[in-house]
PDB file of N, CA and C in Angstrom:
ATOM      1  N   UNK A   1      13.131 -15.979  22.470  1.00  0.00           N
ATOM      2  CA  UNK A   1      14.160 -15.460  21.572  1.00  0.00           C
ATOM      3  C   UNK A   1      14.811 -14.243  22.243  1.00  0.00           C
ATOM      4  N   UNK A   2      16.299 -14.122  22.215  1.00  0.00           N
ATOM      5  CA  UNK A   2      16.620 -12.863  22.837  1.00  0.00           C
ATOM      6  C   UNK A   2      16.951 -11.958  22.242  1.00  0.00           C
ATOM      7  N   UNK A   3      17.156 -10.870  23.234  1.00  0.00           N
ATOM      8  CA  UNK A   3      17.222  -9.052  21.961  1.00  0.00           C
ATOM      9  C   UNK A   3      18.187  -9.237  20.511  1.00  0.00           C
ATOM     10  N   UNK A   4      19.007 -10.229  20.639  1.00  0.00           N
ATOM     11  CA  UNK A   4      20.505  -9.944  19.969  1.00  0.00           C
ATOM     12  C   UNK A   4      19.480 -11.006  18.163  1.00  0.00           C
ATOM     13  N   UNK A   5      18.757 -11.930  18.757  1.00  0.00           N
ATOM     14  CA  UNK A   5      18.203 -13.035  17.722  1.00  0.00           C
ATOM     15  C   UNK A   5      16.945 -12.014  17.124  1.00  0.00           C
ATOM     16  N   UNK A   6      16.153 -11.327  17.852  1.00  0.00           N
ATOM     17  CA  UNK A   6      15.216 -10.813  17.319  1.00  0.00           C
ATOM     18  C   UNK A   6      15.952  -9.592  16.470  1.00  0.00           C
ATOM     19  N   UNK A   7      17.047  -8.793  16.789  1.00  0.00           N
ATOM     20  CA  UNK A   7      17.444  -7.696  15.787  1.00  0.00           C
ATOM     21  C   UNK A   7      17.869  -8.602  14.813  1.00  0.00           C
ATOM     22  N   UNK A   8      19.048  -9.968  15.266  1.00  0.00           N
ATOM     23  CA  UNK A   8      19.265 -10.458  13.946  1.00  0.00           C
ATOM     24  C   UNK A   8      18.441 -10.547  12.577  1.00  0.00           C
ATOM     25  N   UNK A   9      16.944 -11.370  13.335  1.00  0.00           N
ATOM     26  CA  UNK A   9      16.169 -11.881  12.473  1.00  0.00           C
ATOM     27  C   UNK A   9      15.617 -10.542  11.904  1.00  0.00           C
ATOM     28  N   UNK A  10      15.448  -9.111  12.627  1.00  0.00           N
ATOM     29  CA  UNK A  10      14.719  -8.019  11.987  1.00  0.00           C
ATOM     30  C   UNK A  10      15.498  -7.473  10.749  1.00  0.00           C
ATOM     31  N   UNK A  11      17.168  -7.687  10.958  1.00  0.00           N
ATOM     32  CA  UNK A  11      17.720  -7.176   9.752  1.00  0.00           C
ATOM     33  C   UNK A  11      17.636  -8.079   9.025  1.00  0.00           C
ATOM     34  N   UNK A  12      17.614  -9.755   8.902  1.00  0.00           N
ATOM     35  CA  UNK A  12      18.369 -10.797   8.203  1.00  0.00           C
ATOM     36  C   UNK A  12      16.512 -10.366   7.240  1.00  0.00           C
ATOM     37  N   UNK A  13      15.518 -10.381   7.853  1.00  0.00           N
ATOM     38  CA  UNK A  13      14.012 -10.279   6.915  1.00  0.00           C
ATOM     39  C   UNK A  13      14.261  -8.821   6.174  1.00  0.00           C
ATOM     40  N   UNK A  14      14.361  -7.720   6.676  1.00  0.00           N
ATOM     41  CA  UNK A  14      14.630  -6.310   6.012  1.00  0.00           C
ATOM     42  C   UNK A  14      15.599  -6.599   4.798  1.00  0.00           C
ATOM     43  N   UNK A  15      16.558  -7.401   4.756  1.00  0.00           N
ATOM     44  CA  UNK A  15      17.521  -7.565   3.668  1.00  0.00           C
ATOM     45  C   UNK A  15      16.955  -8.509   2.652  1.00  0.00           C
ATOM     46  N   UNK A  16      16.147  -9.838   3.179  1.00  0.00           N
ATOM     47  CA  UNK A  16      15.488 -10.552   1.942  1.00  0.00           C
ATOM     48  C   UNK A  16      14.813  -9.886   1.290  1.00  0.00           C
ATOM     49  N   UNK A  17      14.081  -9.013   2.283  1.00  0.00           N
ATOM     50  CA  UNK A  17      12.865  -8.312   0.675  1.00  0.00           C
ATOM     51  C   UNK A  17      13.687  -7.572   0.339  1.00  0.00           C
ATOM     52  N   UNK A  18      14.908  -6.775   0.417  1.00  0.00           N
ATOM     53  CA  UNK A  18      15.323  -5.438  -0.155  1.00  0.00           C
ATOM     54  C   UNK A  18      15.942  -6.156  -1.889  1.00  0.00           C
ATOM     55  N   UNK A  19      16.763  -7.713  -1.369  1.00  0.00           N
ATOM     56  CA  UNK A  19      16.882  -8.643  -2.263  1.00  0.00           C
ATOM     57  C   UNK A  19      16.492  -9.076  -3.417  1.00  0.00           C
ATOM     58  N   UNK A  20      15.110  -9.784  -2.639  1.00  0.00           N
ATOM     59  CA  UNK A  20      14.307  -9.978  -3.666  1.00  0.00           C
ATOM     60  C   UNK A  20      13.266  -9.016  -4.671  1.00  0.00           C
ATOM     61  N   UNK A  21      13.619  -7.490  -4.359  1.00  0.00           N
ATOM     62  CA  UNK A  21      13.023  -6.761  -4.802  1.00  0.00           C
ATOM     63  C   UNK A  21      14.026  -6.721  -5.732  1.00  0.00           C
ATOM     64  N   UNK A  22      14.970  -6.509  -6.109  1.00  0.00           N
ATOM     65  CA  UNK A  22      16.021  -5.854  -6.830  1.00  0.00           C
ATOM     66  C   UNK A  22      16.256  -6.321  -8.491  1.00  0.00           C
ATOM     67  N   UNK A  23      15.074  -7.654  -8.725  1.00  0.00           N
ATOM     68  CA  UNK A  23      14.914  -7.713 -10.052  1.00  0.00           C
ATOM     69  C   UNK A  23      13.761  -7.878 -10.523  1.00  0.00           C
ATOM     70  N   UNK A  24      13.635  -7.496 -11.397  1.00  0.00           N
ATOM     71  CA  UNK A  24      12.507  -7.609 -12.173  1.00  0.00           C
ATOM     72  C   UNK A  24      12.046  -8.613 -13.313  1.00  0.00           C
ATOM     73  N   UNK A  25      11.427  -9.842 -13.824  1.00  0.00           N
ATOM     74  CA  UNK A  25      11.324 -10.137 -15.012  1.00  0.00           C
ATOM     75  C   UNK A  25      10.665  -9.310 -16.225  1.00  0.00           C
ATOM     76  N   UNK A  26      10.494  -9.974 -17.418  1.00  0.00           N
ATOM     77  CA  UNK A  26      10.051  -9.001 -18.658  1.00  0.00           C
ATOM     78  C   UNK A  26      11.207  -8.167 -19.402  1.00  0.00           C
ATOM     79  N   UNK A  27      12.828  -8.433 -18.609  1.00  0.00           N
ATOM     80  CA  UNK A  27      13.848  -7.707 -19.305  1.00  0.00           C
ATOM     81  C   UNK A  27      14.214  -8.612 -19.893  1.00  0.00           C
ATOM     82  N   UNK A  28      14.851  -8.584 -20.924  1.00  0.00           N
ATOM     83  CA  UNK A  28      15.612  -8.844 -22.361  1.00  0.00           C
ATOM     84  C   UNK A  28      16.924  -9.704 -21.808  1.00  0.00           C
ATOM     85  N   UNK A  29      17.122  -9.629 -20.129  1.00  0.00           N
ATOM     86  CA  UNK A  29      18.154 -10.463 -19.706  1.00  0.00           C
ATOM     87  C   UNK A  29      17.644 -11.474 -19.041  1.00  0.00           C
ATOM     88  N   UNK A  30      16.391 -11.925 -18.809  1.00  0.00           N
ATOM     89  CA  UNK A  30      15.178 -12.508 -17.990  1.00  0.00           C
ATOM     90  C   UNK A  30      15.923 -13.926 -17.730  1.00  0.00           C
ATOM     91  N   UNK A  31      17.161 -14.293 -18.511  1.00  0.00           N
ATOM     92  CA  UNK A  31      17.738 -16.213 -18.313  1.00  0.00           C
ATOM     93  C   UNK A  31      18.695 -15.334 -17.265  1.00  0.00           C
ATOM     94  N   UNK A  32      19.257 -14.184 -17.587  1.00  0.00           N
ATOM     95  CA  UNK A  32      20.263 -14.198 -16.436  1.00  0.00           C
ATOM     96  C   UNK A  32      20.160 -13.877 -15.058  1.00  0.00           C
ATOM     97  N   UNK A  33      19.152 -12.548 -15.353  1.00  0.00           N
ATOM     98  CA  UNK A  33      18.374 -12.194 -14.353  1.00  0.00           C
ATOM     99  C   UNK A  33      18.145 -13.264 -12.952  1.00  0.00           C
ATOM    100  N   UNK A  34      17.095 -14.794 -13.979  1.00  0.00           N
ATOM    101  CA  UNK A  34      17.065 -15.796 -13.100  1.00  0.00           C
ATOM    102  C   UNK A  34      17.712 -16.679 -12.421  1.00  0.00           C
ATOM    103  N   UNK A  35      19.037 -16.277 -13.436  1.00  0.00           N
ATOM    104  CA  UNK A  35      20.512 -17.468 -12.760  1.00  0.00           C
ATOM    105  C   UNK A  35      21.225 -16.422 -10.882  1.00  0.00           C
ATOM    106  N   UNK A  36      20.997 -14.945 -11.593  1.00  0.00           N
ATOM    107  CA  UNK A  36      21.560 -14.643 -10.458  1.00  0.00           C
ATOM    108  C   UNK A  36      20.526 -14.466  -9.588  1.00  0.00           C
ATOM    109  N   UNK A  37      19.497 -14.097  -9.998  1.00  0.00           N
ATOM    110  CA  UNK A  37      18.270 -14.106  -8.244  1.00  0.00           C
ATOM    111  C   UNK A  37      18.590 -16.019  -7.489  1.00  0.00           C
ATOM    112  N   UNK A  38      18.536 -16.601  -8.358  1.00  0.00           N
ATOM    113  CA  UNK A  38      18.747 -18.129  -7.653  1.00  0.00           C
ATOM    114  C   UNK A  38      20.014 -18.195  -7.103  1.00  0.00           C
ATOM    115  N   UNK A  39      21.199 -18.061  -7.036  1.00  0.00           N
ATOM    116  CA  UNK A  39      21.724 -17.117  -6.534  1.00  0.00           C
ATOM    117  C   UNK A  39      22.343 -16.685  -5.490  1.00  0.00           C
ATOM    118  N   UNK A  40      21.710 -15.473  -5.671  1.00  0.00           N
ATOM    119  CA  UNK A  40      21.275 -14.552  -4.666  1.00  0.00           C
ATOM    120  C   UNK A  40      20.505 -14.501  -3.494  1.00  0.00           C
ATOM    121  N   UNK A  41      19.439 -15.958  -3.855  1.00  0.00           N
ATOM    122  CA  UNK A  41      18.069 -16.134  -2.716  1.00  0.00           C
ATOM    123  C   UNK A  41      18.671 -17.466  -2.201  1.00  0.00           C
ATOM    124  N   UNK A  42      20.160 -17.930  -2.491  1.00  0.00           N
ATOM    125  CA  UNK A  42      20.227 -19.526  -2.315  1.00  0.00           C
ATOM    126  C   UNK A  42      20.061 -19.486  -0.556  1.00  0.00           C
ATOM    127  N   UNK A  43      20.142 -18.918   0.152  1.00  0.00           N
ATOM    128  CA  UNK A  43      20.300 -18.692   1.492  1.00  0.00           C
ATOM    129  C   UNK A  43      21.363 -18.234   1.898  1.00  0.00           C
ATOM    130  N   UNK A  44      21.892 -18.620   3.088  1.00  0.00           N
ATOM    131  CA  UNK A  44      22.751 -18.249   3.927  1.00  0.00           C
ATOM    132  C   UNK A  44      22.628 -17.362   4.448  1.00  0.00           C
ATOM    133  N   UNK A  45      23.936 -17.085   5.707  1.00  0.00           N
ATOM    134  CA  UNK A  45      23.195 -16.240   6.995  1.00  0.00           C
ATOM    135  C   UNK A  45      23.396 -14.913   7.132  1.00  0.00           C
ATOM    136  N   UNK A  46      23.171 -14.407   5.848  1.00  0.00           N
ATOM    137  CA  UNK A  46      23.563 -13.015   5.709  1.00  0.00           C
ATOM    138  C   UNK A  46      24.431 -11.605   6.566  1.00  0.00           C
ATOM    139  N   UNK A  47      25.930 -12.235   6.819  1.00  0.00           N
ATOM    140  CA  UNK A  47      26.652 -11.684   7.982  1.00  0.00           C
ATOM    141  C   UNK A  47      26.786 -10.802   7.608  1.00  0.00           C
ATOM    142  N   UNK A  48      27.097 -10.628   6.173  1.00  0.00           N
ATOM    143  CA  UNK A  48      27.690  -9.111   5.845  1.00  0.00           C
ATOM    144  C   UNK A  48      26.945  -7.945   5.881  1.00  0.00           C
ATOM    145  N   UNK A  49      26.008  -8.367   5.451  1.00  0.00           N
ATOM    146  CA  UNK A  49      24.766  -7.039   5.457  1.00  0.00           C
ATOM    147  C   UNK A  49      24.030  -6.653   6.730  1.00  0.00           C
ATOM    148  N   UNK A  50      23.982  -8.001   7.592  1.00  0.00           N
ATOM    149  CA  UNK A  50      23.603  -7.658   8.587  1.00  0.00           C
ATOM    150  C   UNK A  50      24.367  -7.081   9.459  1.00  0.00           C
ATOM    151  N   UNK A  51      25.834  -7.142   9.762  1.00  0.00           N
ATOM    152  CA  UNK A  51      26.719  -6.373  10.250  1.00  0.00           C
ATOM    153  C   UNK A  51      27.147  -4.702   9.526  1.00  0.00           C
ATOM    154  N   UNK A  52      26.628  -4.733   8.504  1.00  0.00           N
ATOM    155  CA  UNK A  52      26.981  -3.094   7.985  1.00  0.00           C
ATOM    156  C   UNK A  52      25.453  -2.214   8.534  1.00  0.00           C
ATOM    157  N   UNK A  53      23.821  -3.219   8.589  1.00  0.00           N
ATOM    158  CA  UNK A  53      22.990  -2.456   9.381  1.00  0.00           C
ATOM    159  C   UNK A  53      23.454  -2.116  10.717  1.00  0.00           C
ATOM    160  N   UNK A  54      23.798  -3.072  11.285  1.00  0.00           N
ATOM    161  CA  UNK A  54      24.106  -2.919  12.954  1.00  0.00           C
ATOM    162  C   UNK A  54      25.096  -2.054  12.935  1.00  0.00           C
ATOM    163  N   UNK A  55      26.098  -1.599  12.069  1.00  0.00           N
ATOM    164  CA  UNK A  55      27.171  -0.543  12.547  1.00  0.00           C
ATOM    165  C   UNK A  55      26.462   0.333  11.572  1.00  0.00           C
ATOM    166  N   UNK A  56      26.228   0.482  11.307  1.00  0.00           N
ATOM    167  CA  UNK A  56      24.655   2.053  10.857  1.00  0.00           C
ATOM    168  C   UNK A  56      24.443   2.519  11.944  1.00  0.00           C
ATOM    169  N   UNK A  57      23.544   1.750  12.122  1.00  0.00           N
ATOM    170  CA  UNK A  57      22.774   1.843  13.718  1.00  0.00           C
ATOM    171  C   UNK A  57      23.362   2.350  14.907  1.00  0.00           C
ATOM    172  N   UNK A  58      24.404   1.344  14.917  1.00  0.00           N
ATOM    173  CA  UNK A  58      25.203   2.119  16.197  1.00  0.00           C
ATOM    174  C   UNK A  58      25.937   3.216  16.035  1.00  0.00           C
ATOM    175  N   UNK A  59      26.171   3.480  14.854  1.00  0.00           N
ATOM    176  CA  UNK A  59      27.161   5.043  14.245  1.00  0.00           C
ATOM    177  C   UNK A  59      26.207   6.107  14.355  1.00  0.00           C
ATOM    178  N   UNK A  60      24.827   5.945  14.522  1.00  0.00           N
ATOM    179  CA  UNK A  60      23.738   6.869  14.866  1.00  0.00           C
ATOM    180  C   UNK A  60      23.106   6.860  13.392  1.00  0.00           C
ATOM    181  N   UNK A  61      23.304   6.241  12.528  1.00  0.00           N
ATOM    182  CA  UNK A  61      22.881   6.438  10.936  1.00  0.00           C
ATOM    183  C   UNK A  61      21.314   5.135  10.766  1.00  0.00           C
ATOM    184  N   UNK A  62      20.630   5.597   9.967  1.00  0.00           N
ATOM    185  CA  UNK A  62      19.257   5.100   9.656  1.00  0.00           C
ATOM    186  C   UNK A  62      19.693   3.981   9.229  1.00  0.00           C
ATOM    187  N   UNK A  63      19.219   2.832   9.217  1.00  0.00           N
ATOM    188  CA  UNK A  63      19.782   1.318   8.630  1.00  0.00           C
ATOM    189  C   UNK A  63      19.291   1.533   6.944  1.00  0.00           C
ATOM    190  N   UNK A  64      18.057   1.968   7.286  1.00  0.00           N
ATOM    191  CA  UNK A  64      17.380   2.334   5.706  1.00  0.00           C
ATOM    192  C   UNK A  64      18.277   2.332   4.830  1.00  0.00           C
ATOM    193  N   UNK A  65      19.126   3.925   4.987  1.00  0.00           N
ATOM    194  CA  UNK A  65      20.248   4.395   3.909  1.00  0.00           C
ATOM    195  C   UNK A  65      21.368   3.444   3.877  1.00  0.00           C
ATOM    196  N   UNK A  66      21.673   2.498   4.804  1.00  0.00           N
ATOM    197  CA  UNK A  66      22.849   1.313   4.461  1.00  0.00           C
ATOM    198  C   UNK A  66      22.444   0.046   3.740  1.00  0.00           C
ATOM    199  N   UNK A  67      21.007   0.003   3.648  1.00  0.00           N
ATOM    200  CA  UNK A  67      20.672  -1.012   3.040  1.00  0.00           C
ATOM    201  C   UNK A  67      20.915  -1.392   1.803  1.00  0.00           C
ATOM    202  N   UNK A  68      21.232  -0.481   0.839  1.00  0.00           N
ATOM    203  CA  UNK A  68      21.665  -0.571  -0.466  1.00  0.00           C
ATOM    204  C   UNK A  68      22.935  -1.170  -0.356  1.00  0.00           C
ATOM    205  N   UNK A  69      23.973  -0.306   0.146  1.00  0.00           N
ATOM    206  CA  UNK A  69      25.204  -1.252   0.457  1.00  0.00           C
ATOM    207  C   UNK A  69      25.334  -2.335   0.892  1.00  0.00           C
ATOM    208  N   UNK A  70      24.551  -2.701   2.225  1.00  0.00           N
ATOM    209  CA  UNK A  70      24.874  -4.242   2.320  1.00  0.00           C
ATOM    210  C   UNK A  70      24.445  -5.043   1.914  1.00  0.00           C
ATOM    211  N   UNK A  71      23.161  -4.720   1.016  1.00  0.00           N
ATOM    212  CA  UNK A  71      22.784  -5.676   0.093  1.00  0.00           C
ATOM    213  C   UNK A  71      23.942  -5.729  -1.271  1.00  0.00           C
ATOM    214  N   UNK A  72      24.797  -4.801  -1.495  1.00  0.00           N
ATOM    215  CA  UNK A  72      25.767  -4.786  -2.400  1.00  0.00           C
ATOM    216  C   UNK A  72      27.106  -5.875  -2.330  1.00  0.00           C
ATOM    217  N   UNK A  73      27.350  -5.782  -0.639  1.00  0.00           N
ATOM    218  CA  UNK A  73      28.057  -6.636  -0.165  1.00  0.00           C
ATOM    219  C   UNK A  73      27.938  -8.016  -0.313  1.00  0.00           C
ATOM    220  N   UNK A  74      26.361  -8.131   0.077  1.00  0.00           N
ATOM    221  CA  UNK A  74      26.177  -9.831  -0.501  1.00  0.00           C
ATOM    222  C   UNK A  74      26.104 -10.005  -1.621  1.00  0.00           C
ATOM    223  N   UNK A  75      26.142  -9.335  -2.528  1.00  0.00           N
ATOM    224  CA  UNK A  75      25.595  -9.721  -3.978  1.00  0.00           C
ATOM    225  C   UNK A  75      27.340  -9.672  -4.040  1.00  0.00           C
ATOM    226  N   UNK A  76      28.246  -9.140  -3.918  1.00  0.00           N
ATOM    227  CA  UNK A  76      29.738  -9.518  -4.067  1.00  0.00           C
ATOM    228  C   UNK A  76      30.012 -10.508  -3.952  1.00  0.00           C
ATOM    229  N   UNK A  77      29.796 -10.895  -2.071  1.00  0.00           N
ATOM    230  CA  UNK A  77      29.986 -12.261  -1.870  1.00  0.00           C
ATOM    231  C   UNK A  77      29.881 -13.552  -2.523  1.00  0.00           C
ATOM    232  N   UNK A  78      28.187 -13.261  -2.908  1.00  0.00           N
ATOM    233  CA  UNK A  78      27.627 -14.300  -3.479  1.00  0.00           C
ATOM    234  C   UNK A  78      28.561 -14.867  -5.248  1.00  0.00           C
ATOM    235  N   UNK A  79      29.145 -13.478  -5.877  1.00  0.00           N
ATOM    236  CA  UNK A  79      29.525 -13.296  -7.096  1.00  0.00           C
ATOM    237  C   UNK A  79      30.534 -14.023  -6.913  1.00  0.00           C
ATOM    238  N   UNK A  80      31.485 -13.714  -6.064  1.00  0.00           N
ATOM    239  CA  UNK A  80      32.658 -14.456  -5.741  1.00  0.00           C
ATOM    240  C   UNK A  80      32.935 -15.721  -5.349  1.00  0.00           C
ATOM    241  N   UNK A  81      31.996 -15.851  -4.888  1.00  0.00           N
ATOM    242  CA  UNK A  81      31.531 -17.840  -4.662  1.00  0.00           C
ATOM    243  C   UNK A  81      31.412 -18.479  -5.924  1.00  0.00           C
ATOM    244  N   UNK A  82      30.636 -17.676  -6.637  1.00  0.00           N
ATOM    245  CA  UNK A  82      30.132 -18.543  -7.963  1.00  0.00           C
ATOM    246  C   UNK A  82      30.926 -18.383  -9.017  1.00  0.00           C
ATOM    247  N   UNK A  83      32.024 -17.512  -8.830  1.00  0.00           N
ATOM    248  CA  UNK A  83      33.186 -17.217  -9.705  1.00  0.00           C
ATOM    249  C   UNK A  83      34.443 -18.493  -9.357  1.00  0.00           C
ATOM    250  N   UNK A  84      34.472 -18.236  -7.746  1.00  0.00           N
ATOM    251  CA  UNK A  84      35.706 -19.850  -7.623  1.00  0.00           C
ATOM    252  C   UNK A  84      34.909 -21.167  -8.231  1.00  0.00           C
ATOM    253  N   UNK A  85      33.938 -21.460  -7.803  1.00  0.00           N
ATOM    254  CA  UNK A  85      32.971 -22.882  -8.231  1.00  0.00           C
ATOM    255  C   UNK A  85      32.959 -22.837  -9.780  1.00  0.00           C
ATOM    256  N   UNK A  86      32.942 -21.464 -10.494  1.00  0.00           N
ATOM    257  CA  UNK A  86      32.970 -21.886 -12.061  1.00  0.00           C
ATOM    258  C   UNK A  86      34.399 -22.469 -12.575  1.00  0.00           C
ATOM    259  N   UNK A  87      35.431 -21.557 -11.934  1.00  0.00           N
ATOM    260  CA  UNK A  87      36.597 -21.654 -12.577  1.00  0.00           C
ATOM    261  C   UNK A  87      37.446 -23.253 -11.640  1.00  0.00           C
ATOM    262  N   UNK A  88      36.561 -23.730 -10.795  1.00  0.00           N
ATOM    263  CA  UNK A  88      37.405 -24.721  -9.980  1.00  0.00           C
ATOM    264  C   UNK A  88      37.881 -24.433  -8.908  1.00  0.00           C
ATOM    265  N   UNK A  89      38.822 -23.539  -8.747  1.00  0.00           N
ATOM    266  CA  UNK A  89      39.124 -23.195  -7.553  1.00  0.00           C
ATOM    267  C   UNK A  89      38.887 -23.974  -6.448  1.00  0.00           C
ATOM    268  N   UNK A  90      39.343 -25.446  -6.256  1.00  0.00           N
ATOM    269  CA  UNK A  90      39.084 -25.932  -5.242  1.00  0.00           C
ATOM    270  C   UNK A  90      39.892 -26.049  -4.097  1.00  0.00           C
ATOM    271  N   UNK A  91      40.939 -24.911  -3.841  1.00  0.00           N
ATOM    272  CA  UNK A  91      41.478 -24.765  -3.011  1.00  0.00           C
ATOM    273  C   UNK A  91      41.123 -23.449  -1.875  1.00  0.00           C
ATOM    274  N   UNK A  92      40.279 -22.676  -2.868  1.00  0.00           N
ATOM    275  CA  UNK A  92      39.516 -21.562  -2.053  1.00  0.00           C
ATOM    276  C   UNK A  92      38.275 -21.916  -1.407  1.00  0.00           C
ATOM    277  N   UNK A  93      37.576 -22.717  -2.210  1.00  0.00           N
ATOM    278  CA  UNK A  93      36.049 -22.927  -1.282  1.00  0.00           C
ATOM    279  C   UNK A  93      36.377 -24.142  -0.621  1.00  0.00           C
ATOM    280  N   UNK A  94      35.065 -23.283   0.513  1.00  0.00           N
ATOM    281  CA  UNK A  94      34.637 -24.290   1.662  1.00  0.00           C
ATOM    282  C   UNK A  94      34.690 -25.913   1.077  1.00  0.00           C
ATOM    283  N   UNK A  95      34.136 -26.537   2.360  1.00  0.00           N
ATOM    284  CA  UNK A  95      33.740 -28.059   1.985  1.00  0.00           C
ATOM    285  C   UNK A  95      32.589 -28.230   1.507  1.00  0.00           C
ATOM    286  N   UNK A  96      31.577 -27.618   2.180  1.00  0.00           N
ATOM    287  CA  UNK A  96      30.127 -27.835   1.687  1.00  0.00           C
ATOM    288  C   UNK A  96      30.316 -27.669   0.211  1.00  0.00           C
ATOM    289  N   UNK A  97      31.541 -26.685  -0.617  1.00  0.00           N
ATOM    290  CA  UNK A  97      31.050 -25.984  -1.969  1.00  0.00           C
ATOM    291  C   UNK A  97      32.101 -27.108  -2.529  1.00  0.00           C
ATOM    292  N   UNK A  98      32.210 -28.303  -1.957  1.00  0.00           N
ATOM    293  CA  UNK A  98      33.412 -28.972  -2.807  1.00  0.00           C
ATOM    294  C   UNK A  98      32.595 -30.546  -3.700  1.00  0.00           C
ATOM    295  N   UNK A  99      31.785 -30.597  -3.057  1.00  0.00           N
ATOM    296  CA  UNK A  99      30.837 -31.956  -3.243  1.00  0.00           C
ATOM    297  C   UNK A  99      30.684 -32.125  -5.244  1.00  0.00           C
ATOM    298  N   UNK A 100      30.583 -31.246  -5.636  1.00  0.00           N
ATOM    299  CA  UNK A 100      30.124 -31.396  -6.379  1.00  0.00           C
ATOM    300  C   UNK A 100      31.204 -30.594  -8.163  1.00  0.00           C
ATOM    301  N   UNK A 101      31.065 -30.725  -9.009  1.00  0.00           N
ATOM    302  CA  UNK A 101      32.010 -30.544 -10.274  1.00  0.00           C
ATOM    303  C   UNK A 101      31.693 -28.846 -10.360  1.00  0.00           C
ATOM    304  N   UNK A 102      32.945 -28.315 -10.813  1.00  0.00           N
ATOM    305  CA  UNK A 102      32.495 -26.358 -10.814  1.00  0.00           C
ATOM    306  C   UNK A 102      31.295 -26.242 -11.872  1.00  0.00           C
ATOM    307  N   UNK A 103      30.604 -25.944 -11.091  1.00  0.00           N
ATOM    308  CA  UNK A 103      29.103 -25.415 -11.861  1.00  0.00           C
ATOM    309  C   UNK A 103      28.139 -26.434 -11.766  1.00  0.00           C
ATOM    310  N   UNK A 104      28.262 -27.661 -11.516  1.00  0.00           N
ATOM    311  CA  UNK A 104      27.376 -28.791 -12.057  1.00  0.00           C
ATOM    312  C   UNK A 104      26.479 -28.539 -11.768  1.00  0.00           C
ATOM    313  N   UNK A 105      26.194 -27.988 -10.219  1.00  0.00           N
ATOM    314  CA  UNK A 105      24.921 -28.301  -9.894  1.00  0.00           C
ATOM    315  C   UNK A 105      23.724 -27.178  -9.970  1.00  0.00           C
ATOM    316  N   UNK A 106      24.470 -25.980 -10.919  1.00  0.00           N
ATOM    317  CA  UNK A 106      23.922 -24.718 -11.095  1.00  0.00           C
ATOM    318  C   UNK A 106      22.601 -25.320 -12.366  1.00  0.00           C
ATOM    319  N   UNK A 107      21.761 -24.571 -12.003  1.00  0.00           N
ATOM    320  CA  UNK A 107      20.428 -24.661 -12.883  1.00  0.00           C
ATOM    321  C   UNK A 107      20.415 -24.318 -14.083  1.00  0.00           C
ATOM    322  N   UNK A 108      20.916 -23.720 -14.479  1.00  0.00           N
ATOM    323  CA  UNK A 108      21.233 -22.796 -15.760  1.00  0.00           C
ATOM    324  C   UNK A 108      22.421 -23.093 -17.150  1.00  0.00           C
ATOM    325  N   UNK A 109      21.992 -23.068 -18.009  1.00  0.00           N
ATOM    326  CA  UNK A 109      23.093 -23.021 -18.867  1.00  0.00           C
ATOM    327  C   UNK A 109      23.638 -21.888 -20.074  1.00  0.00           C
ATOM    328  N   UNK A 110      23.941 -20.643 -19.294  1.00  0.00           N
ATOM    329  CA  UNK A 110      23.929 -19.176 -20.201  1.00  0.00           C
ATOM    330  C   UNK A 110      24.798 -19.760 -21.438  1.00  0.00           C
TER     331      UNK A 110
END
C-alpha cells in the first residue's frame, strides 16, 4: 500500500468512528436518529472530509480540530442526496441513484 492509500485509509477510518459516534439511541427521536445514521454509514468514499483533514494538515493545523467540520460536510452531502432522491430530481442524481423510485428503497417510513 503506498504513503498517499495508507493516509487515505488513516483519515477515511478517523472519520467513520467520529461518524458513528455522533448518535446516540434512547432519544425521543430514536426512528429518525436511525433513518439518518443509515444514511450516513451507507458508505462511500468520503472525499470531502478527507480532503478538509489533508488541508488541515498541510495548513500546519491538527486534523483533530477539523474533524468536526468535515464530518459536517458529509453529513451535508449525504442530506442533499437524500433530499434530490425524495423529491425526484432525476435530473440531478447520478446513475447509480437513478435505479430505483425517489425514496423506495429507503428503510424507513417517518
Amino acid at each position: 500500500m503506498s504513503d498517499y492509500q495508507q493516509q487515505y485509509q488513516s483519515y477515511f477510518d478517523e472519520i467513520e468512528r467520529y461518524l458513528q459516534g455522533l448518535f446516540m439511541g434512547g432519544q425521543p427521536y430514536d426512528r429518525l436518529q436511525e433513518a439518518m445514521l443509515y444514511s450516513l454509514l451507507a458508505g462511500g468514499k468520503r472525499v470531502r472530509p478527507v480532503l478538509t483533514l489533508a488541508f488541515c494538515e498541510a495548513l500546519g493545523g491538527q486534523r483533530q480540530s477539523a474533524l468536526p467540520l468535515a464530518c459536517a460536510l458529509e453529513d451535508l452531502e449525504k442530506a442533499a442526496r437524500m433530499a434530490l432522491r425524495l423529491s425526484g430530481d432525476r435530473e440531478t442524481l447520478s446513475g447509480d441513484e437513478l435505479g430505483s423510485e425517489p425514496g423506495g428503497d429507503l428503510p424507513w417510513n417517518l
